[in-house]
C-alpha atoms as a PDB file:
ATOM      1  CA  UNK A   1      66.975 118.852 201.655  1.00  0.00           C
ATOM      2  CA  UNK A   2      67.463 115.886 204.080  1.00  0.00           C
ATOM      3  CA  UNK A   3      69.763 114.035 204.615  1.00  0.00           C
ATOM      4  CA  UNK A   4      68.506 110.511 204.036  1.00  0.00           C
ATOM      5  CA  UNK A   5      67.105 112.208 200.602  1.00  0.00           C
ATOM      6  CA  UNK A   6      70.318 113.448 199.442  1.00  0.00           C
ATOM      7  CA  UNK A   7      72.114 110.562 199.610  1.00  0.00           C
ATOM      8  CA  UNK A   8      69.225 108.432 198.209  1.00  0.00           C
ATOM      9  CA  UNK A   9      69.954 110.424 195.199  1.00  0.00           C
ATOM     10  CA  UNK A  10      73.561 110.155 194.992  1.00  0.00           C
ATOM     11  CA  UNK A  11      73.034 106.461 194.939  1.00  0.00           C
ATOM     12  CA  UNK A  12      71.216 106.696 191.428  1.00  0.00           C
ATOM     13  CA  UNK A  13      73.875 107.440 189.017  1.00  0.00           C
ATOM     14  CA  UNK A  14      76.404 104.632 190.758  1.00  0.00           C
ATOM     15  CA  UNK A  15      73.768 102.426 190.654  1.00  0.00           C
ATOM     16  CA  UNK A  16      73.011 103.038 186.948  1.00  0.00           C
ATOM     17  CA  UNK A  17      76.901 102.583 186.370  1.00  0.00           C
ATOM     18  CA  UNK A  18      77.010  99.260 187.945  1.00  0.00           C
ATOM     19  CA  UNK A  19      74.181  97.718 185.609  1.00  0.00           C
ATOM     20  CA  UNK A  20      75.755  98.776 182.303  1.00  0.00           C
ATOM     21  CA  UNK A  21      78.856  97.339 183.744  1.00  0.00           C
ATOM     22  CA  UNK A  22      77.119  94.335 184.583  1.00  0.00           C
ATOM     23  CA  UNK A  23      75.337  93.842 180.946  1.00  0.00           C
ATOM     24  CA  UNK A  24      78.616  94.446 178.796  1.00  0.00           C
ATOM     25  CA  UNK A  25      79.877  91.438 178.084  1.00  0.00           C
ATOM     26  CA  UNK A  26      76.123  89.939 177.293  1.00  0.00           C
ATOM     27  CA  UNK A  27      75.451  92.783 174.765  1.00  0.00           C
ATOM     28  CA  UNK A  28      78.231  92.602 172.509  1.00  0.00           C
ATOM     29  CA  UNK A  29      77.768  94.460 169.201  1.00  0.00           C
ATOM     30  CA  UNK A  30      75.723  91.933 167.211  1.00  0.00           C
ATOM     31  CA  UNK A  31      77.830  89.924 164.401  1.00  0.00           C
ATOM     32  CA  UNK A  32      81.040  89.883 166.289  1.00  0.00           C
ATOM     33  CA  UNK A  33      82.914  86.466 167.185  1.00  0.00           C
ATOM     34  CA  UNK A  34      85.633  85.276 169.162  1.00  0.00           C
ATOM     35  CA  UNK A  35      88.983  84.831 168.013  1.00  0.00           C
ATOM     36  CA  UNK A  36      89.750  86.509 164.799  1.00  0.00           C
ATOM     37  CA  UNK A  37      86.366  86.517 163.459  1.00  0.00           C
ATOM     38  CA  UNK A  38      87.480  86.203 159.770  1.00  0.00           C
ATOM     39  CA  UNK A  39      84.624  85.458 157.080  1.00  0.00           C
ATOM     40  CA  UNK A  40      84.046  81.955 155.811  1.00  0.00           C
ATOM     41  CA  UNK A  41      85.897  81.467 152.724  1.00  0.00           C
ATOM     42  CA  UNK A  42      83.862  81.532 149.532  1.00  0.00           C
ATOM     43  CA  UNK A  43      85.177  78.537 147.117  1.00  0.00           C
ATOM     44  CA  UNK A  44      85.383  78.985 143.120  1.00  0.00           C
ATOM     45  CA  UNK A  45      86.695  77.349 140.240  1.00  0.00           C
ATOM     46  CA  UNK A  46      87.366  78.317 136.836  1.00  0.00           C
ATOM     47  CA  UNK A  47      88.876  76.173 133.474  1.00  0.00           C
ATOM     48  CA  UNK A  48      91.574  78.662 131.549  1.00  0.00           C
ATOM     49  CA  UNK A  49      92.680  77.568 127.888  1.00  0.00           C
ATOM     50  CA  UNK A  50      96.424  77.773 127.273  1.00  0.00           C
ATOM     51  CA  UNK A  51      98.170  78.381 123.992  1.00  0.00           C
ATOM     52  CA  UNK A  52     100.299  75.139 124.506  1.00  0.00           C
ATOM     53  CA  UNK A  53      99.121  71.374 124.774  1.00  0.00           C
ATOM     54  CA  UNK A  54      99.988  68.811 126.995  1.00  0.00           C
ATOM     55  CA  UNK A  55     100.867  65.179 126.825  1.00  0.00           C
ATOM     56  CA  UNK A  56      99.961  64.644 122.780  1.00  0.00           C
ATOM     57  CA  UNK A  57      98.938  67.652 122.222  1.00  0.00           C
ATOM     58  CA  UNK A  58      95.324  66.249 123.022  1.00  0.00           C
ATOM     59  CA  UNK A  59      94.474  68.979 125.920  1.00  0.00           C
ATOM     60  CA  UNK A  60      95.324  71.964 126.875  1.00  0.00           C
ATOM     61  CA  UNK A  61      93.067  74.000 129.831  1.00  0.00           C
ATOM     62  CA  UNK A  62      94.198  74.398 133.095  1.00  0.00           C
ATOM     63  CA  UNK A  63      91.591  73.886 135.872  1.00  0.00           C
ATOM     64  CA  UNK A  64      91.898  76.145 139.127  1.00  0.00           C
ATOM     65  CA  UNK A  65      90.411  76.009 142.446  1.00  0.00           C
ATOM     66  CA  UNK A  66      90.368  78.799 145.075  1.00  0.00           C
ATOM     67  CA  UNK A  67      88.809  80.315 148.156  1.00  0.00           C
ATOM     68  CA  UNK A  68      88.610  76.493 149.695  1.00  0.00           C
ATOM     69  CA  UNK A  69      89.550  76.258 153.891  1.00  0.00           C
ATOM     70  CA  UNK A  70      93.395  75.647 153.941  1.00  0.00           C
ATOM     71  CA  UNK A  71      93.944  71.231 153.054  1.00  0.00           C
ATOM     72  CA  UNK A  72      90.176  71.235 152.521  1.00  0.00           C
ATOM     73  CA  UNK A  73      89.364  67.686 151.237  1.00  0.00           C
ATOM     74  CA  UNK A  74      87.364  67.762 147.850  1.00  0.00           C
ATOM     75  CA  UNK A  75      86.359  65.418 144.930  1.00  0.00           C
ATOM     76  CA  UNK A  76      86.513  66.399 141.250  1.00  0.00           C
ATOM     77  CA  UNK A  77      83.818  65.165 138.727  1.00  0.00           C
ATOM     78  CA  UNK A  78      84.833  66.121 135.283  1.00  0.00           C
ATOM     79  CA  UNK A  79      85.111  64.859 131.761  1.00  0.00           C
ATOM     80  CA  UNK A  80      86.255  61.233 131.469  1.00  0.00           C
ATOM     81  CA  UNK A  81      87.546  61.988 135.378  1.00  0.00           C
ATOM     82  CA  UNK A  82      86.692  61.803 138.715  1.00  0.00           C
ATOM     83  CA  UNK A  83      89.394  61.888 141.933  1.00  0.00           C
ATOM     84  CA  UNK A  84      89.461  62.764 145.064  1.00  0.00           C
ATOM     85  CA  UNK A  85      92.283  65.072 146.184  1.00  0.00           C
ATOM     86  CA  UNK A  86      93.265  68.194 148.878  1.00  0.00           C
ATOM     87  CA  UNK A  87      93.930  71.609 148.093  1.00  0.00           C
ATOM     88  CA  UNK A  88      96.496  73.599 149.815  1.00  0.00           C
ATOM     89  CA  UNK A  89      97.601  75.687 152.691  1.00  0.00           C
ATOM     90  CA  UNK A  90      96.405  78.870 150.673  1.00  0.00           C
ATOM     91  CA  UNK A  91      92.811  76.999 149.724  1.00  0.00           C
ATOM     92  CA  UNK A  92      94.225  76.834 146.249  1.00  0.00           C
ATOM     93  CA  UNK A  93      94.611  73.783 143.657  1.00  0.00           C
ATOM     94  CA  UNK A  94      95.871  73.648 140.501  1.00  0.00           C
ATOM     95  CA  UNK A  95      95.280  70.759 137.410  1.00  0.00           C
ATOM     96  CA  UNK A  96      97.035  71.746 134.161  1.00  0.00           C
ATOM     97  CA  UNK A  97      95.959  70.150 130.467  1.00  0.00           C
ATOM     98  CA  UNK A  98      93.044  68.554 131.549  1.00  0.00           C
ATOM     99  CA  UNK A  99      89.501  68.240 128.944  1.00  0.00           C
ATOM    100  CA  UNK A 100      87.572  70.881 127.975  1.00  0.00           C
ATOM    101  CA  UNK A 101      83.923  70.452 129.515  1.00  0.00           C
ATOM    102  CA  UNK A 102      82.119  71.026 133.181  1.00  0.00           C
ATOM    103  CA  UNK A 103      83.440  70.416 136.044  1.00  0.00           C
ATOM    104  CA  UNK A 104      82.022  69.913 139.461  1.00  0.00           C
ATOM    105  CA  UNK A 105      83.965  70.144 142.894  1.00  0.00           C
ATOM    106  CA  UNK A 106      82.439  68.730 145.772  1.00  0.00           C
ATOM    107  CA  UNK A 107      83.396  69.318 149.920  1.00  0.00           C
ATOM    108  CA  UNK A 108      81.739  69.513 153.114  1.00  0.00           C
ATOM    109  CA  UNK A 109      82.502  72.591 154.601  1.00  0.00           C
ATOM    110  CA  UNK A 110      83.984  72.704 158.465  1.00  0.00           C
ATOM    111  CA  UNK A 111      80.955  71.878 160.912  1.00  0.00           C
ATOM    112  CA  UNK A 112      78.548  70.735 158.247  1.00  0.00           C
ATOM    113  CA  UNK A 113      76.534  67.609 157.774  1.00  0.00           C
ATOM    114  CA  UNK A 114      75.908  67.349 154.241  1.00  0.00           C
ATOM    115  CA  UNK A 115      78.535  68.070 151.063  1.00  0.00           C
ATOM    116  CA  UNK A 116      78.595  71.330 148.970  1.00  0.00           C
ATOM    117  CA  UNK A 117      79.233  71.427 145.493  1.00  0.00           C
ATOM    118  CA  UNK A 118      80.570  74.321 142.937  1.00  0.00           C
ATOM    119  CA  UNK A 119      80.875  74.444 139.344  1.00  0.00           C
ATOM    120  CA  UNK A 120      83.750  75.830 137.921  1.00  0.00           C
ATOM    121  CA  UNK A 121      82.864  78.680 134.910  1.00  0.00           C
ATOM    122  CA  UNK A 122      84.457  77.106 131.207  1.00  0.00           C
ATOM    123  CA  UNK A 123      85.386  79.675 128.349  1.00  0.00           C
ATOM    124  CA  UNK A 124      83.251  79.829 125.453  1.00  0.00           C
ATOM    125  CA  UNK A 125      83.547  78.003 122.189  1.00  0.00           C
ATOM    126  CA  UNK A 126      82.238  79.105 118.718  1.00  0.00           C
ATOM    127  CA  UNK A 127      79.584  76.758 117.372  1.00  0.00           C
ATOM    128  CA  UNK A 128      80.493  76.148 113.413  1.00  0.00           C
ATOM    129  CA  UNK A 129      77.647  77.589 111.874  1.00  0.00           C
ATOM    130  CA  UNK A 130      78.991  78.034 107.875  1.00  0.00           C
ATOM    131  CA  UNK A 131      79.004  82.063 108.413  1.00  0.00           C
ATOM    132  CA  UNK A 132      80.874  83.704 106.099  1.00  0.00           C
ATOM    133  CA  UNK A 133      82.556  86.918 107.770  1.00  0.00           C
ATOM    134  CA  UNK A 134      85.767  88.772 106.921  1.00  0.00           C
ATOM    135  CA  UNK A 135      87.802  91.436 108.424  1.00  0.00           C
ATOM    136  CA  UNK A 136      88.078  93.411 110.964  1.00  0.00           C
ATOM    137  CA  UNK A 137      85.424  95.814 112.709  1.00  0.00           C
ATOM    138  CA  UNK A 138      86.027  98.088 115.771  1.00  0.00           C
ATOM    139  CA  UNK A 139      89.324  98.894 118.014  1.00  0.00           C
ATOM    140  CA  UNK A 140      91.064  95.513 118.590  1.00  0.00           C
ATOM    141  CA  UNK A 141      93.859  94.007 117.932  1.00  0.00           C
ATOM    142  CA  UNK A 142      94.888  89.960 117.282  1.00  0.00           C
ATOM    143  CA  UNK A 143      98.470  89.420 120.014  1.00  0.00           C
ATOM    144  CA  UNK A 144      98.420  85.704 119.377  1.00  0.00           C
ATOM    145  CA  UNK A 145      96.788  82.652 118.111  1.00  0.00           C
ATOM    146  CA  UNK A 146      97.393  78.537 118.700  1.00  0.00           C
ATOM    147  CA  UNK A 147      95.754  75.502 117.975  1.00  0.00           C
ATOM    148  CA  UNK A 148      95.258  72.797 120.247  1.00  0.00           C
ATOM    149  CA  UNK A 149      95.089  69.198 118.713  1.00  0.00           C
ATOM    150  CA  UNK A 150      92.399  67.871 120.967  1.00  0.00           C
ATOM    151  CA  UNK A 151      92.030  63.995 119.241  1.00  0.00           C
ATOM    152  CA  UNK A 152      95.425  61.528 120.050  1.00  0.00           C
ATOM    153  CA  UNK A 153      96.829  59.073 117.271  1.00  0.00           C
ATOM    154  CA  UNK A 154      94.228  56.085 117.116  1.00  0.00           C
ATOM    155  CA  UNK A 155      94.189  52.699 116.402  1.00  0.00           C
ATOM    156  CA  UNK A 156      90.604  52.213 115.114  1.00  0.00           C
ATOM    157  CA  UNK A 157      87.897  49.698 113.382  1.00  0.00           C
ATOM    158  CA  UNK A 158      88.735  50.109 109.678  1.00  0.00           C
ATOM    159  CA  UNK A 159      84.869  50.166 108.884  1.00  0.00           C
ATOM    160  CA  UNK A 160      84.305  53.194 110.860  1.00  0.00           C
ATOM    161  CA  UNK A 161      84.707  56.399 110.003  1.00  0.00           C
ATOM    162  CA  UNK A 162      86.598  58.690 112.205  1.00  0.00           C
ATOM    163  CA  UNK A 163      86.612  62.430 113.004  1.00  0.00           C
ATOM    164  CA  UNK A 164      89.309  64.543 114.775  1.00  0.00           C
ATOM    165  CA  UNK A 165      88.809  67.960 117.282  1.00  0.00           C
ATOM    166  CA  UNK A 166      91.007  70.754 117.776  1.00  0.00           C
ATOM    167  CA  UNK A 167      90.576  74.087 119.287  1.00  0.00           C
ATOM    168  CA  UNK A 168      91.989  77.432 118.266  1.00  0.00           C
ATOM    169  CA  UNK A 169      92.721  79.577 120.513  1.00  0.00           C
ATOM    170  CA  UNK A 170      92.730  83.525 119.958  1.00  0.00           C
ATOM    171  CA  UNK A 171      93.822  86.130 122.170  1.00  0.00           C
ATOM    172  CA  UNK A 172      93.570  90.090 121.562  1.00  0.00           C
ATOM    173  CA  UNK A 173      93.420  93.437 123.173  1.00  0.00           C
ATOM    174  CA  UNK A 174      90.907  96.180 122.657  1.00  0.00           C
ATOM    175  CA  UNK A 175      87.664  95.555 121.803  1.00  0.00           C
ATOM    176  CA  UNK A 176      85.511  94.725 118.206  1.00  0.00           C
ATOM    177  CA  UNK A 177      84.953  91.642 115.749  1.00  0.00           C
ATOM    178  CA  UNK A 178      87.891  89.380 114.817  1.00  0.00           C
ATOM    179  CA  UNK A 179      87.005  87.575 111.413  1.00  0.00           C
ATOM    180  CA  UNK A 180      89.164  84.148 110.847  1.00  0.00           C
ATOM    181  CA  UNK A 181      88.810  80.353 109.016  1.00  0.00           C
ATOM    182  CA  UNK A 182      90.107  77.014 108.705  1.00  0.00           C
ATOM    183  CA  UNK A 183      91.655  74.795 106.017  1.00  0.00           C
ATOM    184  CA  UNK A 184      92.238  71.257 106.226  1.00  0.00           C
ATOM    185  CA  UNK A 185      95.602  69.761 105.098  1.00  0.00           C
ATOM    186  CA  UNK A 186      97.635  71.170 102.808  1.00  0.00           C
ATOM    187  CA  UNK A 187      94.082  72.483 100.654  1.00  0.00           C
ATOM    188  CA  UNK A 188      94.090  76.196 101.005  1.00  0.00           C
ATOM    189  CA  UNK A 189      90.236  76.589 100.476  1.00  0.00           C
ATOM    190  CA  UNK A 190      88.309  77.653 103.984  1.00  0.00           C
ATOM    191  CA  UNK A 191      86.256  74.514 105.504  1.00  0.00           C
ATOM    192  CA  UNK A 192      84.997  76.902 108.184  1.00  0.00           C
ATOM    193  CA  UNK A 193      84.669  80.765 108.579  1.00  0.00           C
ATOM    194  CA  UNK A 194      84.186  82.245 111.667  1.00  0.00           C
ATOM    195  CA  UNK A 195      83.901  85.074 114.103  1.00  0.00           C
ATOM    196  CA  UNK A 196      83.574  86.599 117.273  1.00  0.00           C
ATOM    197  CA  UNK A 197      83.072  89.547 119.260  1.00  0.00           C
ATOM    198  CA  UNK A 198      85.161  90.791 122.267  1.00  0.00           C
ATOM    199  CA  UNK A 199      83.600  92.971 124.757  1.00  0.00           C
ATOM    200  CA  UNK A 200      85.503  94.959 127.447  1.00  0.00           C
ATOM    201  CA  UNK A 201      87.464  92.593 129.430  1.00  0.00           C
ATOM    202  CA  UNK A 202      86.975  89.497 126.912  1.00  0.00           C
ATOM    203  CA  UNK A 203      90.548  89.231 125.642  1.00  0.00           C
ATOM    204  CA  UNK A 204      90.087  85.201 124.947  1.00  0.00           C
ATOM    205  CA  UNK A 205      88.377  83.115 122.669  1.00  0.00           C
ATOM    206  CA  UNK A 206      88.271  79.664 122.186  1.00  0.00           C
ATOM    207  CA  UNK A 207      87.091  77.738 118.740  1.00  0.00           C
ATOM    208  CA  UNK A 208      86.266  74.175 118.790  1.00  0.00           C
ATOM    209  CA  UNK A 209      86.387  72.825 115.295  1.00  0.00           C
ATOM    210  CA  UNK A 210      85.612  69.162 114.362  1.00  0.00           C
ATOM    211  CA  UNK A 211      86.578  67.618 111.102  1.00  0.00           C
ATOM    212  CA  UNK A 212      85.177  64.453 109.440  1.00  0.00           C
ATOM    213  CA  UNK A 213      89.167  61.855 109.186  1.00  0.00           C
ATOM    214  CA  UNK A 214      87.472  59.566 106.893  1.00  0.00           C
ATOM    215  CA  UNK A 215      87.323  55.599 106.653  1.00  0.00           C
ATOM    216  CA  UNK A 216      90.998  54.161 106.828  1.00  0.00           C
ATOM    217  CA  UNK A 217      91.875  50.962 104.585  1.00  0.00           C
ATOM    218  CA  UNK A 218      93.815  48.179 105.720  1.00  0.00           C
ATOM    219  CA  UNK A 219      96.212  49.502 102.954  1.00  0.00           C
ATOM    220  CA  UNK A 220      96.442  53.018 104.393  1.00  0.00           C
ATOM    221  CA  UNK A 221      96.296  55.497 107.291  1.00  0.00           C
ATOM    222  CA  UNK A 222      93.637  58.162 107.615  1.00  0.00           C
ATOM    223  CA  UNK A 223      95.155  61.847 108.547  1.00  0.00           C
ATOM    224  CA  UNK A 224      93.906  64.694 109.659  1.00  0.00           C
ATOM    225  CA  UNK A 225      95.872  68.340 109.971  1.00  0.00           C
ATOM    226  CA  UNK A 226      93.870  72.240 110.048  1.00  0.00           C
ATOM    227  CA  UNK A 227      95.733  75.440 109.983  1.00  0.00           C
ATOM    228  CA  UNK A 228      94.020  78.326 111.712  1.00  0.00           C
ATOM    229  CA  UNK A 229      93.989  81.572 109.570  1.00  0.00           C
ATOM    230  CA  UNK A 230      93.639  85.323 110.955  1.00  0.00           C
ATOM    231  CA  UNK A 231      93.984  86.922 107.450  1.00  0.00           C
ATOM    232  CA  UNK A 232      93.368  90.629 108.331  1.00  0.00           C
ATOM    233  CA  UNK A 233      96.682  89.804 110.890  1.00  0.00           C
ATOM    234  CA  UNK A 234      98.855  87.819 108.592  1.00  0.00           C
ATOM    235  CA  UNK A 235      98.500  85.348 111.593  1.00  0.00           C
ATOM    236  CA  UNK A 236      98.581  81.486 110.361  1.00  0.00           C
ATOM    237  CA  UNK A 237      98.925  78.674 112.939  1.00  0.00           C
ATOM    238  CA  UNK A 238      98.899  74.523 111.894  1.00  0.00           C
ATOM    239  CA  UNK A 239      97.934  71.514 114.289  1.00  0.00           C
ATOM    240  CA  UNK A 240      99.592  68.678 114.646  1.00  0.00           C
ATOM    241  CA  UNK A 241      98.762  65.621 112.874  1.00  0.00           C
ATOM    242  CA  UNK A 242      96.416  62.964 113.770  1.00  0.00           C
ATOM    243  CA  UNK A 243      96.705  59.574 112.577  1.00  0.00           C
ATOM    244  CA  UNK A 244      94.553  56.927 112.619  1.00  0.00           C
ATOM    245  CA  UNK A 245      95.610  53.334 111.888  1.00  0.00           C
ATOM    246  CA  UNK A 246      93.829  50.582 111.160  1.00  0.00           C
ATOM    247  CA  UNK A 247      93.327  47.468 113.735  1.00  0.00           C
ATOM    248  CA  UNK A 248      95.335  44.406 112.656  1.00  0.00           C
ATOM    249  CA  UNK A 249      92.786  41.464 111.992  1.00  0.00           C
END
C-alpha cells in the first residue's frame, strides 16, 4: 500500500470523530431543558367537611388548593364568594369553614396569555328520598358522627315561612351500608331515614338535611333543632338551635 493511500485512510476515523463532536450539543436527547428541568406543576383543589363548625356554627368545610407555582396569583368563585388572593411558597392555600357548593379557581399560568381555571372536587351529600333502611350490612364500622348547623339565627318577614339546613357528618372504617335518621326537636319519631354505602377508601359521608321552621308570629319565635341518630352504634349527635325572630314593624 502507498503511502498517500494509507494515510488517506487514517484520516477517516478522526474525521468521523470530529463531526459527532461537532453535532453534540445540537442533538441533545429530545425532552431535556436547561436548568433543572422540573415538570410544570399540576394545580388541584378539593372541599373537605370537618366535624366542627365555624363562626355560628353555619359552615364547616375546609377548601384546599395545591400543586399552584410558588405565590401564584388566583381568584376564587364560590358560593355567595368571590376574592382574589395568592397561594404560598409551597403552591398551597388553605380556606377553613367556608359553604358547601362548587368552587372554581382561576390563574394564568407563567408565560401564558389567557387564564386557566380548575374546579375543586366537593364530597357527596345524600338526597332525602323517604327510604326506610335499618342496620347494618357488611364489614364497617361507625368512629364518629357530627352535625353541622348550616342556617344562622334570622331576623325574618313574619309572613314567610322559613326552613333551616344542617349537615351530618359520618365517618367510618371498613367497608358496607351504614343505616341512620333524623328527629326534629325534642319528638323522638324519625323525619328522615337514610343510608349509604362506603366503598374501599370512602371513609366520609356527608348528609344534607333541610327542615321546614315554620311561620313565626309577632308573639313568638320559630325554632328549629335535629339530632342525628346511628342506632345500630348507640351514636346520637344534636345541632344547635336556630332561631328565627320576627322583624319589628
Amino acid at each position: 500500500m502507498n503511502r498517500h493511500r494509507r494515510n488517506a485512510l487514517l484520516a477517516v476515523p478522526l474525521l468521523a470523530s470530529s463531526v459527532a463532536l461537532a453535532l453534540t450539543p445540537a442533538h441533545a436527547a429530545p425532552g431535556r431543558t436547561s436548568g433543572t428541568g422540573s415538570a410544570r406543576p399540576v394545580p388541584a383543589c378539593a372541599l373537605i367537611p370537618h366535624a366542627t363548625g365555624g363562626a355560628g356554627g353555619n359552615k364547616g368545610y375546609d377548601l384546599h388548593l395545591s400543586g399552584f407555582s410558588p405565590q401564584q396569583p388566583v381568584r376564587i368563585e364560590g358560593p355567595k364568594t368571590s376574592f382574589k388572593t395568592t397561594v404560598d411558597a409551597q403552591g398551597k392555600l388553605e380556606r377553613q369553614d367556608v359553604r358547601y357548593g362548587t368552587y372554581q379557581v382561576s390563574y394564568k399560568p407563567e408565560g401564558a396569555d389567557q387564564s386557566e381555571s380548575v374546579h375543586c372536587q366537593t364530597p357527596p351529600r345524600t338526597q332525602q328520598d323517604g327510604g326506610k333502611h335499618e342496620g347494618v350490612q357488611g364489614d364497617v364500622t361507625v368512629t364518629r358522627i357530627g352535625v353541622l348547623t348550616l342556617t344562622k339565627d334570622q331576623t325574618v318577614d313574619c309572613n314567610a315561612p322559613q326552613k333551616a339546613e344542617f349537615d351530618g357528618l359520618i365517618e367510618v372504617t371498613g367497608t358496607g351500608t351504614v343505616s341512620w335518621y333524623w328527629t326534629l326537636l325534642s319528638s323522638a319519631d324519625p323525619i328522615q331515614k337514610r343510608s349509604h354505602t362506603f366503598e374501599p377508601g370512602n371513609t366520609g359521608h356527608s348528609d344534607l338535611l333541610v327542615v321546614p321552621a315554620g311561620t313565626p308570629t309577632t308573639a313568638s319565635k320559630a325554632e328549629v333543632r335535629v339530632t342525628l341518630h346511628v342506632p345500630k352504634f348507640n351514636l346520637v349527635k344534636e345541632s344547635d338551635l336556630v332561631t328565627f325572630t320576627c322583624k319589628k314593624p
